[in-house]
Protein backbone atom coordinates (compact mmCIF):
# COMPACT_ATOMS: atom_id res chain seq x y z
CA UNK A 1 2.01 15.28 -14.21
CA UNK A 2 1.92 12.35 -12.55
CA UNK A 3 -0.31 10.47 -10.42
CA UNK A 4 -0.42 9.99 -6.94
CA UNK A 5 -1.80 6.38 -6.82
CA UNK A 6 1.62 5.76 -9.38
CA UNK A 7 3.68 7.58 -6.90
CA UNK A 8 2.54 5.91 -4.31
CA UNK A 9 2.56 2.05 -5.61
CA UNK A 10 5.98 2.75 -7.08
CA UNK A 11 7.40 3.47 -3.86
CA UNK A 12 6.56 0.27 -2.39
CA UNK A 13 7.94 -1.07 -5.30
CA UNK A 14 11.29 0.65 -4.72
CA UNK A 15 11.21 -0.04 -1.19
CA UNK A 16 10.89 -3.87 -1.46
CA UNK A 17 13.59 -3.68 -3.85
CA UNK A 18 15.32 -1.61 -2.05
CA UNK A 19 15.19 -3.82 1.27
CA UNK A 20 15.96 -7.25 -0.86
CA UNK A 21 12.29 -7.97 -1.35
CA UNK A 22 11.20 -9.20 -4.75
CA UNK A 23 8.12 -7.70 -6.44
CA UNK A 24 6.19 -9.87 -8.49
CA UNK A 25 3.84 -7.29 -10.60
CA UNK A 26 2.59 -3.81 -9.60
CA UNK A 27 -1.26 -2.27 -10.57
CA UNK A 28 -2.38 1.30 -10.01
CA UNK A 29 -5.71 -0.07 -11.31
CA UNK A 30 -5.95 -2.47 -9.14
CA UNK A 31 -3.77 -0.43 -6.30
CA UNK A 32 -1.88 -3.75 -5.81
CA UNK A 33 1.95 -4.36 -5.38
CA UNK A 34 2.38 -8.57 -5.46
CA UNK A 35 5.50 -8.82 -3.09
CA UNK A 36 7.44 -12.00 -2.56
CA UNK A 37 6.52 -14.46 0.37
CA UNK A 38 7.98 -13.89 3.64
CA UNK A 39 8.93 -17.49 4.11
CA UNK A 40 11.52 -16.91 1.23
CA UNK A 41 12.63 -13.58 2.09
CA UNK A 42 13.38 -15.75 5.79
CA UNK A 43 15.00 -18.48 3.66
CA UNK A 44 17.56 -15.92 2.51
CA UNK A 45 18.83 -15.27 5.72
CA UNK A 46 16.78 -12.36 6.81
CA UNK A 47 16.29 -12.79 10.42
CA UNK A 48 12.39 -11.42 12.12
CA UNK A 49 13.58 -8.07 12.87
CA UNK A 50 14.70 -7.32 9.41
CA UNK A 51 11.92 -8.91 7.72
CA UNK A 52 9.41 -6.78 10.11
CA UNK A 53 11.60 -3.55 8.95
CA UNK A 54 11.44 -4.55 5.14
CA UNK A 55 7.75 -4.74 5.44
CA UNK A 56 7.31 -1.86 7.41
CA UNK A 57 9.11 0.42 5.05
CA UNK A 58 7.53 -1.00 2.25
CA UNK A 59 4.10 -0.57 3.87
CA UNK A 60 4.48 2.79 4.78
CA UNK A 61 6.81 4.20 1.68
CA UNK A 62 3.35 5.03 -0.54
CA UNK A 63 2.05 7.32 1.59
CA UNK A 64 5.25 9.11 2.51
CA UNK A 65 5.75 9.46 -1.12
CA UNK A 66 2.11 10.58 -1.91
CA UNK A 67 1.26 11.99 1.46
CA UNK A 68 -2.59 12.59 -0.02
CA UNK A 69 -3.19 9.23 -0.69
CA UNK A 70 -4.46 6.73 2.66
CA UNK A 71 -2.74 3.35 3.80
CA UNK A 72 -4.94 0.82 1.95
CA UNK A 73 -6.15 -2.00 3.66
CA UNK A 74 -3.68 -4.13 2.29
CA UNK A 75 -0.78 -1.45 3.82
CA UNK A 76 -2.01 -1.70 7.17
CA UNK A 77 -2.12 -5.28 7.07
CA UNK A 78 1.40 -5.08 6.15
CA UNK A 79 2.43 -3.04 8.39
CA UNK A 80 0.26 -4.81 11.66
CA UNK A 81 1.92 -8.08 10.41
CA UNK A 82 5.37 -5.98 10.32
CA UNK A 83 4.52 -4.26 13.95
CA UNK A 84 3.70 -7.57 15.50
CA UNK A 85 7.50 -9.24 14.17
CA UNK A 86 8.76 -6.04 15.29
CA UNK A 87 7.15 -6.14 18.75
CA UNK A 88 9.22 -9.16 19.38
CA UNK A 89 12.10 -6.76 20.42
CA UNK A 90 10.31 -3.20 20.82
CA UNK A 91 6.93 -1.96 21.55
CA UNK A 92 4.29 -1.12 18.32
CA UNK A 93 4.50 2.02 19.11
CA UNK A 94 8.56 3.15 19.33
CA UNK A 95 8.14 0.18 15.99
CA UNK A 96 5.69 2.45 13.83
CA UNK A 97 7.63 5.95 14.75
CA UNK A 98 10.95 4.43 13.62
CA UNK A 99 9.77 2.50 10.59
CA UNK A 100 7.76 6.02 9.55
CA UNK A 101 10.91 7.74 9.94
CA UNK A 102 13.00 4.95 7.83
CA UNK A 103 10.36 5.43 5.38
CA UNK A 104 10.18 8.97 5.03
CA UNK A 105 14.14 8.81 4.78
CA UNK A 106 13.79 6.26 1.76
CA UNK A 107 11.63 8.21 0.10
CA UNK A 108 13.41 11.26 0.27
CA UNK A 109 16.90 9.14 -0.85
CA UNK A 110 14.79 7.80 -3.86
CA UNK A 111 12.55 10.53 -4.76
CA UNK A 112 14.04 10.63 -8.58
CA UNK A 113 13.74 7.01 -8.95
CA UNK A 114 10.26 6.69 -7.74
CA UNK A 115 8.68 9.95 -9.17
CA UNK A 116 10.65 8.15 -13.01
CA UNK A 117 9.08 4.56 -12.03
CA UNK A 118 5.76 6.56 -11.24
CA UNK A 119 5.70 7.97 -14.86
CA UNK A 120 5.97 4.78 -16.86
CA UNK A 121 3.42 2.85 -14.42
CA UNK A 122 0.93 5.94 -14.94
CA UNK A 123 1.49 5.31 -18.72
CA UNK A 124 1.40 1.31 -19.03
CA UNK A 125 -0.83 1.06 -15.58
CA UNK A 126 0.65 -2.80 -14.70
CA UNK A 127 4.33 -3.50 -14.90
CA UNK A 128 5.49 -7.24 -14.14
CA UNK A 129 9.19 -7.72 -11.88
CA UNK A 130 10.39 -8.62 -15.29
CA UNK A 131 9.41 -5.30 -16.70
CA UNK A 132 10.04 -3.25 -13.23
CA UNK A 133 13.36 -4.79 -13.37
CA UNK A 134 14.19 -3.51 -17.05
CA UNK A 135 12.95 -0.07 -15.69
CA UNK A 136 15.21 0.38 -13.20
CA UNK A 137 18.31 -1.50 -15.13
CA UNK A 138 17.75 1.83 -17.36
CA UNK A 139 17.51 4.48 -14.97
């Protein structure tokens, strides 16, 4: 069986790959997914209101995968740096309702790849992007 902390870190992982963001290493010990920067996710072309998506997702993809696990503190910083991009062109509010629902909808979409990404980072507890990246080039 696997964990819910894996389940839940994993899906951020797959949801900043997922929205073009690069992961740099992933801990369930430490609870920790190392994204890239947002200045070069910006430098790629991203514009705010996709960047404030991407991190939105990403910081609210654990918990819709794990649904018993909390935001961390890290998550909700995240996701207030992601609602305050996003509030640019929409209110917080109507912001957080869509990105949950985006979220949710990854999730659901990428429920075999997470709960198979969740296994092996419940066995080997710390993947790098290197490693995360041979992971999913064999799934």
């Amino acid at each position: 069986m696997v964990s819910q902390t894996a389940l839940h870190e994993a899906a951020h992982v797959l949801a900043a790959l997922g929205n073009g963001i690069d992961v740099r290493h992933v801990s369930i010990d430490a609870g920790e997914v190392v994204l890239l920067p947002p200045g070069e996710f910006l430098e790629r072309g991203h514009h705010h209101g996709a960047v404030a998506a991407a991190y939105g997702i990403v910081a609210l993809a654990g918990q819709a995968a794990a649904p018993e696990t909390d935001l961390s503190q890290s998550d909700l910083l995240l996701l207030r740096h992601a609602l305050f991009l996003a509030s640019w062109a929409d209110p917080p509010e109507e912001m957080n309702r869509a990105l949950s629902a985006a979220a949710r909808q990854f999730v659901l979409d990428h429920r075999q790849q997470i709960e198979k990404l969740a296994l092996i980072l419940d066995e080997r507890r710390c993947l790098t992007g290197a490693e995360i990246a041979e992971v999913i080039s064999g799934q």
